[in-house]
N, C-alpha and C. Protein backbone atom coordinates (compact mmCIF):
# COMPACT_ATOMS: atom_id res chain seq x y z
N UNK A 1 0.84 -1.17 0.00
CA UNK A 1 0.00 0.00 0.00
C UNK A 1 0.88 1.23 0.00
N UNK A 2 0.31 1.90 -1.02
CA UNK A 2 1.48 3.36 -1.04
C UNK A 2 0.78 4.71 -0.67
N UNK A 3 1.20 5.21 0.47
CA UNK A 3 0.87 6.47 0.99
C UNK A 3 1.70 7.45 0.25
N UNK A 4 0.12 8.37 -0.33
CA UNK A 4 0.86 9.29 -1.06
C UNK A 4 0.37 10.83 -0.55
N UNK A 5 1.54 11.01 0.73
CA UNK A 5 0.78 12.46 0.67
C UNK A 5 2.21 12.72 2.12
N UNK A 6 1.63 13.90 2.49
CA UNK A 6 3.27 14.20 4.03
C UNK A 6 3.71 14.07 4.92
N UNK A 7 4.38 13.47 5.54
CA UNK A 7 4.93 13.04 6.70
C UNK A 7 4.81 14.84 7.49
N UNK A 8 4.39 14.16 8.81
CA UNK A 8 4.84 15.04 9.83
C UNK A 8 5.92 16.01 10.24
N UNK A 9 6.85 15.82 9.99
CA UNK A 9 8.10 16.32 9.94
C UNK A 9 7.93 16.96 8.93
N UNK A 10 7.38 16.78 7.09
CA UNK A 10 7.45 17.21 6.26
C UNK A 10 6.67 18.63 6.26
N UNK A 11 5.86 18.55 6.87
CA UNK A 11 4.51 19.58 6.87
C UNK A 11 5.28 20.69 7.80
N UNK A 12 5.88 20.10 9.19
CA UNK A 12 6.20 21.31 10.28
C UNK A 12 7.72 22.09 9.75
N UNK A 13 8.36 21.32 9.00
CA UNK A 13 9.93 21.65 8.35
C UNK A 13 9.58 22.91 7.14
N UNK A 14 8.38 22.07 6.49
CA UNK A 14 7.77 23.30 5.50
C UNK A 14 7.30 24.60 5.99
N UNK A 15 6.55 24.47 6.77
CA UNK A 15 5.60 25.74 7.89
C UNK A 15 6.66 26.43 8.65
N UNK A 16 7.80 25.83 9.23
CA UNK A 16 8.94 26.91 9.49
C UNK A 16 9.76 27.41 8.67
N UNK A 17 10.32 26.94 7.63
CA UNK A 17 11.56 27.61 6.35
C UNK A 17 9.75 28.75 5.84
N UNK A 18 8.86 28.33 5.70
CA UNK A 18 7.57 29.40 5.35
C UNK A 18 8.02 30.69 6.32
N UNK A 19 7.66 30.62 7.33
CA UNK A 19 7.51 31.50 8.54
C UNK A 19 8.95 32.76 8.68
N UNK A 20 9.97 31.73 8.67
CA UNK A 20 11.40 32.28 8.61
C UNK A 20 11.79 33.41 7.55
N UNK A 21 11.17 33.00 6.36
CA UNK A 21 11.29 33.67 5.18
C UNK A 21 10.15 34.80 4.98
N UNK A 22 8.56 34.49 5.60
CA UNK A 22 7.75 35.89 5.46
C UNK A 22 8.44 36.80 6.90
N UNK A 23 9.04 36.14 7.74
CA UNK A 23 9.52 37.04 8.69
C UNK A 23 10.41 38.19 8.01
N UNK A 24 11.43 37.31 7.47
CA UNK A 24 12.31 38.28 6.94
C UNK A 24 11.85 38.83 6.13
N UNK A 25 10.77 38.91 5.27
CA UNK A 25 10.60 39.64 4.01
C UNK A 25 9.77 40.92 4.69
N UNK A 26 8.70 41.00 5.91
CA UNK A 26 7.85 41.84 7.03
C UNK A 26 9.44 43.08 7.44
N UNK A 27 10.34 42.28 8.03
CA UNK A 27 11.47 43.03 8.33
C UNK A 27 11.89 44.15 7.30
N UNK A 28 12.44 43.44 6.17
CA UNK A 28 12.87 44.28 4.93
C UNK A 28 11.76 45.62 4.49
N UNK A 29 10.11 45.44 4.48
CA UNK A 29 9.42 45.91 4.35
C UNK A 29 9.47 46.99 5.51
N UNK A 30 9.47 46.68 6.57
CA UNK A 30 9.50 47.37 7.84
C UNK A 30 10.41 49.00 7.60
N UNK A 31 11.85 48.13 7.35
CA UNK A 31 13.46 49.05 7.31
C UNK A 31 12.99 49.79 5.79
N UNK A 32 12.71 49.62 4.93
CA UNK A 32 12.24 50.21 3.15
C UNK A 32 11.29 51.43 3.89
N UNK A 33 10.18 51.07 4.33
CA UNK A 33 9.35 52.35 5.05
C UNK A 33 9.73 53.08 6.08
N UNK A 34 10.52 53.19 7.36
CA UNK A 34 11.24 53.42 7.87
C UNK A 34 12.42 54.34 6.97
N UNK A 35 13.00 53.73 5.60
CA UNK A 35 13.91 54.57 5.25
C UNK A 35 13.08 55.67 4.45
N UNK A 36 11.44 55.15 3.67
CA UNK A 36 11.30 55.83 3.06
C UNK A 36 10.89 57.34 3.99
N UNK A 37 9.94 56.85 4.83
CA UNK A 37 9.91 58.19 5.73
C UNK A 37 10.60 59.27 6.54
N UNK A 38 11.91 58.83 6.58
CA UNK A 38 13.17 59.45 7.56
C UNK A 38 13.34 60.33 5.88
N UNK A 39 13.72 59.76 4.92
CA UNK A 39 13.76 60.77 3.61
C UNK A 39 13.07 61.87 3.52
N UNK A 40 11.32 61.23 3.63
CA UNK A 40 10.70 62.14 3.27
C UNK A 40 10.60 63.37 4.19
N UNK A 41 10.47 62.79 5.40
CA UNK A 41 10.67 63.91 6.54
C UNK A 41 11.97 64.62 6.77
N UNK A 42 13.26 64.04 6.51
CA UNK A 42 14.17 65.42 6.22
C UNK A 42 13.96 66.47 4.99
N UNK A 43 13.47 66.03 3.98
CA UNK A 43 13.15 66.81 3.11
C UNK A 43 12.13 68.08 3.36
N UNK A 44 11.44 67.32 4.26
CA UNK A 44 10.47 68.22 4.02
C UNK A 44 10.70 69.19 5.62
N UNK A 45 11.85 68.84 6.32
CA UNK A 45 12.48 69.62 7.05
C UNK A 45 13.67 71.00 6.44
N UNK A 46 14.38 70.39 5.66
CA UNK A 46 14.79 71.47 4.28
C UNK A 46 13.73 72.37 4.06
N UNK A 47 12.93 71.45 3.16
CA UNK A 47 12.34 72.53 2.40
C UNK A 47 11.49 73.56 3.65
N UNK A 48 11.24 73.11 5.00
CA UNK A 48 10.67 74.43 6.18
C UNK A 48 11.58 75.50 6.16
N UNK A 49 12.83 74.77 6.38
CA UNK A 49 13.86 75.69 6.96
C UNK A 49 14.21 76.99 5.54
N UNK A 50 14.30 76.34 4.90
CA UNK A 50 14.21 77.32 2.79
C UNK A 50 13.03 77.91 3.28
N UNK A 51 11.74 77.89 3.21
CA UNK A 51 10.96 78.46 3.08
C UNK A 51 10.67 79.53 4.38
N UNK A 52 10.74 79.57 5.28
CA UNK A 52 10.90 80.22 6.53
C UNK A 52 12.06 81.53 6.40
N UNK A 53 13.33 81.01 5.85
CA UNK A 53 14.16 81.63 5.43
C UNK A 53 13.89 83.00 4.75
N UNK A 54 12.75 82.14 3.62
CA UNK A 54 13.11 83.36 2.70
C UNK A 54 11.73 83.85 2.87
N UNK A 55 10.83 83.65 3.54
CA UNK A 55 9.47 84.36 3.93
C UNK A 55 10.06 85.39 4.62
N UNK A 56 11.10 85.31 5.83
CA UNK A 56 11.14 86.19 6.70
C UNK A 56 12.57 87.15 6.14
N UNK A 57 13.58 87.08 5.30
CA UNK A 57 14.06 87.71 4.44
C UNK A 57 13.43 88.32 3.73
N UNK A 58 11.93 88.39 2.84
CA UNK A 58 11.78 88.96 1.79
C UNK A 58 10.76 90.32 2.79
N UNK A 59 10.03 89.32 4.23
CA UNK A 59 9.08 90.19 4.88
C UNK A 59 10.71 91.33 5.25
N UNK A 60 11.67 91.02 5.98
CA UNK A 60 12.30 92.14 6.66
C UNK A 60 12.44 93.21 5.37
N UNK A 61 12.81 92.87 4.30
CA UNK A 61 13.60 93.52 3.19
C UNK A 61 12.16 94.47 2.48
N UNK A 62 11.13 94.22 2.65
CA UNK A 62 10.27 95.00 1.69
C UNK A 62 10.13 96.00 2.08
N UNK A 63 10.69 96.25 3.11
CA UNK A 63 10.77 97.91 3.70
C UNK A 63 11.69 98.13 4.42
N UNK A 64 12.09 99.56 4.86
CA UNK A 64 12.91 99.47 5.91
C UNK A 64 12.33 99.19 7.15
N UNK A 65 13.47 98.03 8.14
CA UNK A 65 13.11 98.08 9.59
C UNK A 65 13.39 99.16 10.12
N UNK A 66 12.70 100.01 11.13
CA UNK A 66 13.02 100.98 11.63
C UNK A 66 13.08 100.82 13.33
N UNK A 67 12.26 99.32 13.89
CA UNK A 67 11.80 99.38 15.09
C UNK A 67 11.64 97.83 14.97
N UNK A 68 11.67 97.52 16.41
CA UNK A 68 11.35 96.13 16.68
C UNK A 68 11.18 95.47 18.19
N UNK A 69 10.08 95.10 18.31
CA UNK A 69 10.36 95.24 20.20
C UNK A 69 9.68 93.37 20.11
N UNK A 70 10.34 93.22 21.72
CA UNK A 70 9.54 91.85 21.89
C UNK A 70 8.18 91.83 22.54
N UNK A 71 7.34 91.04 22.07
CA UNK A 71 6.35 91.02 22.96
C UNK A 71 5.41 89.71 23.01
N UNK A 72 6.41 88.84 23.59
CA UNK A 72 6.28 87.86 24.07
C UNK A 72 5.69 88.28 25.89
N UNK A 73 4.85 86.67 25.47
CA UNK A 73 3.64 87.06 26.83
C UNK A 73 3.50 85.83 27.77
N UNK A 74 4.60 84.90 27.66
CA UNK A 74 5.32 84.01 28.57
C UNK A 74 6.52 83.11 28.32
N UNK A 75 7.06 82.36 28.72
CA UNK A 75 7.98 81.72 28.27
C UNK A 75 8.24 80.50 27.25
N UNK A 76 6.87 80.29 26.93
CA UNK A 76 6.51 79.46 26.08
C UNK A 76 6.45 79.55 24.41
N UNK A 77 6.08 80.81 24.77
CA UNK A 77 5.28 81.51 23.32
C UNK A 77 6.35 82.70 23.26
N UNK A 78 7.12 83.23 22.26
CA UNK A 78 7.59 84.27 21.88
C UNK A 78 7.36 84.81 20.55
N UNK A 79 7.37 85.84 20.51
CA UNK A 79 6.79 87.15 19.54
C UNK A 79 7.76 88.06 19.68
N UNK A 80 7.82 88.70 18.13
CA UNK A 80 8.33 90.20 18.10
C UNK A 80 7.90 90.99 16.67
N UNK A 81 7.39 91.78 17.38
CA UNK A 81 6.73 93.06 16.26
C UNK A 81 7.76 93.59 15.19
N UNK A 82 8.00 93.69 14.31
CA UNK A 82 8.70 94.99 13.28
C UNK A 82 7.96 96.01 12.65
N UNK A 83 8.51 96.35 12.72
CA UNK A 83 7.72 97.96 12.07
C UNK A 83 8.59 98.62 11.24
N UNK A 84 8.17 98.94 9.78
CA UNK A 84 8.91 99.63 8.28
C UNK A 84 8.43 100.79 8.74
N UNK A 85 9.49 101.82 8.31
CA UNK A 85 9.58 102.94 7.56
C UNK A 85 7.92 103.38 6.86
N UNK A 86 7.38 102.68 6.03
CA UNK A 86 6.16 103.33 5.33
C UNK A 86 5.00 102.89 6.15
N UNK A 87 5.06 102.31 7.74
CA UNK A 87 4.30 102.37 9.10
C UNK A 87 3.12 100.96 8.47
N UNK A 88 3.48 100.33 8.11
CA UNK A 88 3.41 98.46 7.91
C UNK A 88 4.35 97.99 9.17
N UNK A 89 3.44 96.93 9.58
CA UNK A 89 4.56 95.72 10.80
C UNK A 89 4.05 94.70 10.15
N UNK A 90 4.79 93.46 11.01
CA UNK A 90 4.97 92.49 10.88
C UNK A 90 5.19 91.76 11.75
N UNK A 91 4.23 90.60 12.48
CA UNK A 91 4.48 89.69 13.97
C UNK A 91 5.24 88.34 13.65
N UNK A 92 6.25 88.54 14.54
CA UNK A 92 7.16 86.76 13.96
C UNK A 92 6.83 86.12 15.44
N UNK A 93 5.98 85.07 15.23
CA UNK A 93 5.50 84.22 16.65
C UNK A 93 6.19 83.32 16.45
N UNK A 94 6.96 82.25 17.77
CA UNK A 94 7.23 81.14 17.95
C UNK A 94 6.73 80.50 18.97
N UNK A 95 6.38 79.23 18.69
CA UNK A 95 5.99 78.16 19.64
C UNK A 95 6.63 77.09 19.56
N UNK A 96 6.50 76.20 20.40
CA UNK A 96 7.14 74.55 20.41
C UNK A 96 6.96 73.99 19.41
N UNK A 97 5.52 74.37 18.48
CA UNK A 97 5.18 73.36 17.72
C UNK A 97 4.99 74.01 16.20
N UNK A 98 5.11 75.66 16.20
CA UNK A 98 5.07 76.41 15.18
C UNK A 98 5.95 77.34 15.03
N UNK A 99 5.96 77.88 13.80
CA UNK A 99 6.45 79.71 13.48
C UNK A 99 5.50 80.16 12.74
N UNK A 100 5.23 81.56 13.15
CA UNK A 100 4.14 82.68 12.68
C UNK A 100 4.80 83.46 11.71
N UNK A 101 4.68 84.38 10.89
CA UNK A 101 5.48 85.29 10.22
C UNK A 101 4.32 85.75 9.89
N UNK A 102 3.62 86.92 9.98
CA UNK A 102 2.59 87.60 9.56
C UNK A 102 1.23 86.46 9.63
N UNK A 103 1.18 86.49 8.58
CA UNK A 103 -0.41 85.69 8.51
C UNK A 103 -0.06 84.19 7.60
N UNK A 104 1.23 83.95 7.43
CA UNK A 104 1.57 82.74 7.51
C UNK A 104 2.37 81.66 8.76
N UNK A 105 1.80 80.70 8.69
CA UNK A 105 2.39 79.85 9.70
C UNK A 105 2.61 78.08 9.15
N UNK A 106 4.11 78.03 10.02
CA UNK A 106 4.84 76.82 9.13
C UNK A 106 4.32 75.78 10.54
N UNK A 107 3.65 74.63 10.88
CA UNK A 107 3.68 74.13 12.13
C UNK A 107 4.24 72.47 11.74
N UNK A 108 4.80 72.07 12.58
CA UNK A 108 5.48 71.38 13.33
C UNK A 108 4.90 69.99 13.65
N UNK A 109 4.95 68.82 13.18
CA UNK A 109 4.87 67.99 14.02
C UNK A 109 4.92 66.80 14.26
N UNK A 110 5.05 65.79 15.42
CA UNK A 110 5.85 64.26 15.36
C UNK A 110 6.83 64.74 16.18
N UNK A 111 8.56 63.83 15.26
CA UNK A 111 9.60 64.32 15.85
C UNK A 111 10.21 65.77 16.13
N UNK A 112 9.43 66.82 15.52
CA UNK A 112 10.26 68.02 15.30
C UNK A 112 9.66 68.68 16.49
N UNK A 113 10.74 69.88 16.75
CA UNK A 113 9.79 70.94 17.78
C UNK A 113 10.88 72.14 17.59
N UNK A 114 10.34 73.39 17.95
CA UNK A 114 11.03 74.38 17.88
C UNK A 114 11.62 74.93 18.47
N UNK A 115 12.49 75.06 19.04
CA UNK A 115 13.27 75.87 20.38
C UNK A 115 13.37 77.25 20.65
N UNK A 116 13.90 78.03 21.64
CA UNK A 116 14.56 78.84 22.12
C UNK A 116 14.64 79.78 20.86
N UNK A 117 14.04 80.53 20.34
CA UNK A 117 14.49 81.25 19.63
C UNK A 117 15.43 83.07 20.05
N UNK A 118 15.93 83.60 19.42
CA UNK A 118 16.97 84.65 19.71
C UNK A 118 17.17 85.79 18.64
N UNK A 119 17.32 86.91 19.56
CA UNK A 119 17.33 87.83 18.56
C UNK A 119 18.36 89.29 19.24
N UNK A 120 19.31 89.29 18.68
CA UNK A 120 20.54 89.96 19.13
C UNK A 120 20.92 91.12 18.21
N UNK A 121 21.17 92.10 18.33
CA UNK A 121 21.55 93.40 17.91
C UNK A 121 22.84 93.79 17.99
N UNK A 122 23.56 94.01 16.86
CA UNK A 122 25.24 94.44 17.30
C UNK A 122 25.24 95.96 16.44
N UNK A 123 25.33 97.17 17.17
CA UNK A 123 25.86 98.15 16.79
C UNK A 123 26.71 98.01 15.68
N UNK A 124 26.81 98.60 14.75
CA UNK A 124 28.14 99.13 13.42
C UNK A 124 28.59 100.37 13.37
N UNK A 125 29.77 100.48 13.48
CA UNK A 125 30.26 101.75 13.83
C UNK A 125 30.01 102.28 12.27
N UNK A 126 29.27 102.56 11.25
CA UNK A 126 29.77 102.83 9.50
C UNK A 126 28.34 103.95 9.85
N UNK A 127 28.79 104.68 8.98
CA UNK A 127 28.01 105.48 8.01
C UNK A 127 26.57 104.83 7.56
N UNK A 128 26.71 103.73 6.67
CA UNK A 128 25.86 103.59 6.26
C UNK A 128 24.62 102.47 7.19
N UNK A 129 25.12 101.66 8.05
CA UNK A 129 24.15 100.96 8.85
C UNK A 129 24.51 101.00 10.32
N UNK A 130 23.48 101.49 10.70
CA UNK A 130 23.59 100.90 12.28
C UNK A 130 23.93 100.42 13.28
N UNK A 131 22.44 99.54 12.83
CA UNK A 131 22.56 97.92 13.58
C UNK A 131 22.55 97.18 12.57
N UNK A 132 23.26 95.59 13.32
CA UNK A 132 22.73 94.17 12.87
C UNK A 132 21.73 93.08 13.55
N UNK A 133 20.92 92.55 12.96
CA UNK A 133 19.80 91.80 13.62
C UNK A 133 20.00 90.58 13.71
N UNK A 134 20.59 89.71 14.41
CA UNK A 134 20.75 88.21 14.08
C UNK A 134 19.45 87.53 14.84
N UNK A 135 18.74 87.13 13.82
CA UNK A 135 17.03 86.38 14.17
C UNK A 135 17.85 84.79 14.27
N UNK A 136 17.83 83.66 15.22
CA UNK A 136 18.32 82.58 15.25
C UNK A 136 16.84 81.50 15.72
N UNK A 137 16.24 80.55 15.14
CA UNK A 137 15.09 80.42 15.57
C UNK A 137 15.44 79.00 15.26
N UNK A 138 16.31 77.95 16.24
CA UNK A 138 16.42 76.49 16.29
C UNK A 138 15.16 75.57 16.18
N UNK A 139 15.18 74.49 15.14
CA UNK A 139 14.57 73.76 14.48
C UNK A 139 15.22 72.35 14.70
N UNK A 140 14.54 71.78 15.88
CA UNK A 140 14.94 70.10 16.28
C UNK A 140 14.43 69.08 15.75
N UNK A 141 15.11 68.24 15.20
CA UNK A 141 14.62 66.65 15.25
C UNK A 141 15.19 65.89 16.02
N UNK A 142 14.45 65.00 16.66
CA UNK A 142 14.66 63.50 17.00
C UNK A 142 15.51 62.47 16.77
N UNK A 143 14.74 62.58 15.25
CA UNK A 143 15.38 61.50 14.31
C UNK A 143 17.03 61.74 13.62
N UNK A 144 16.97 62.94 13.75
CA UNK A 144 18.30 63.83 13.40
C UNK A 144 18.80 64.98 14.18
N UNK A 145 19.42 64.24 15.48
CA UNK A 145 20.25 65.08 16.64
C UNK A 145 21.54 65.94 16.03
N UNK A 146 21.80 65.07 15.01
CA UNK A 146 23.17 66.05 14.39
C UNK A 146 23.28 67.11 13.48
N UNK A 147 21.84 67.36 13.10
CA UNK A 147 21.46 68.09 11.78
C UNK A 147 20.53 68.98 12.24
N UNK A 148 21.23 70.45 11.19
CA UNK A 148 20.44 72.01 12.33
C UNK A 148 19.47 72.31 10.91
N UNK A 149 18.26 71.99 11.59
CA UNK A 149 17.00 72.73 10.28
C UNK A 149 16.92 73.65 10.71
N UNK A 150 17.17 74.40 11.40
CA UNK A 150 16.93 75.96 11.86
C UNK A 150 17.06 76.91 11.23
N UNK A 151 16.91 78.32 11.64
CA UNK A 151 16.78 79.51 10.40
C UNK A 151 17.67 80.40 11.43
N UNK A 152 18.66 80.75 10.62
CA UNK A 152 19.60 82.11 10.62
C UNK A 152 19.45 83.48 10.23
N UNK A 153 18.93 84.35 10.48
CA UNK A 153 18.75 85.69 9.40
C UNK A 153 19.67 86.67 9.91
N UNK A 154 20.62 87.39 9.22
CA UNK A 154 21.03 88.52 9.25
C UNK A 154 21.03 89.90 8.73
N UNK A 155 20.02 90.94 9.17
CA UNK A 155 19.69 91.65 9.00
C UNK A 155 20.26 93.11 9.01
N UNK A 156 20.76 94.03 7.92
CA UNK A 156 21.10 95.15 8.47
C UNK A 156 20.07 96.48 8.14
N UNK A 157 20.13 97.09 9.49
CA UNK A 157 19.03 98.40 9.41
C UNK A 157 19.93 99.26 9.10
């Protein structure tokens, strides 16, 4: 009599080299999405930090700054007013989880958050300018402790 069909051993030997192999293929899938999103989210940490940049470059530059005070209303939340020459302002808000620049706002969120932002004034002894404005407004990731998305502006009145 001929048995034609699987031994025990045959069936459980099959069902593990199975198991072993969709494991690893779940893994690979896992690390592929994982890489694809760490991509997409530095990118699209760039492209904040570019765009922030040049929102708040083109806002300082369309007029002259003449004035600028803080008016931040706890330690959480900071603000500062500018005010042009042809009596137009402009509010730059920061939060943990956003930046304001007039009536646009870039927000934040997941791994990123916004820090400590700063804004420092250095006298110029010249003729032609003043002051200098260094706006410094740190931009954290998580996922990327070594890498500064943050915005630099240097401004002369």
């Amino acid at each position: 009599m001929k048995n034609k069909g699987f031994t025990l051993i045959e069936l459980i030997t099959t069902f593990a080299l199975t198991s072993v192999i969709v494991i690893l293929l779940i893994n690979v899938i896992v690390v592929i999405k994982e890489l694809y999103e760490g991509t997409n989210s530095k990118t699209e940490l760039y492209i904040n930090q570019n765009s922030i940049s040049n929102t708040l470059n083109s806002r300082l530059r369309k007029g002259n700054l003449v004035y600028y005070e803080d008016c931040s209303y706890d330690s959480y939340n900071f603000c500062y007013d500018f005010t042009y020459d042809d009596g137009s302002s402009d509010r730059l808000t920061v939060t943990s989880t956003s930046i304001s620049i007039g009536d646009i706002v870039y927000k934040f969120e997941g791994y990123t958050s916004v820090g400590y932002p700063t804004l420092t004034t250095s006298d110029v002894s010249t003729e032609i300018f003043s002051k200098i404005i260094n706006i410094k407004i740190p931009i954290i990731n998580k996922l990327y402790p070594d890498m500064d998305f943050g915005v630099n502006i240097v401004y002369q009145m």
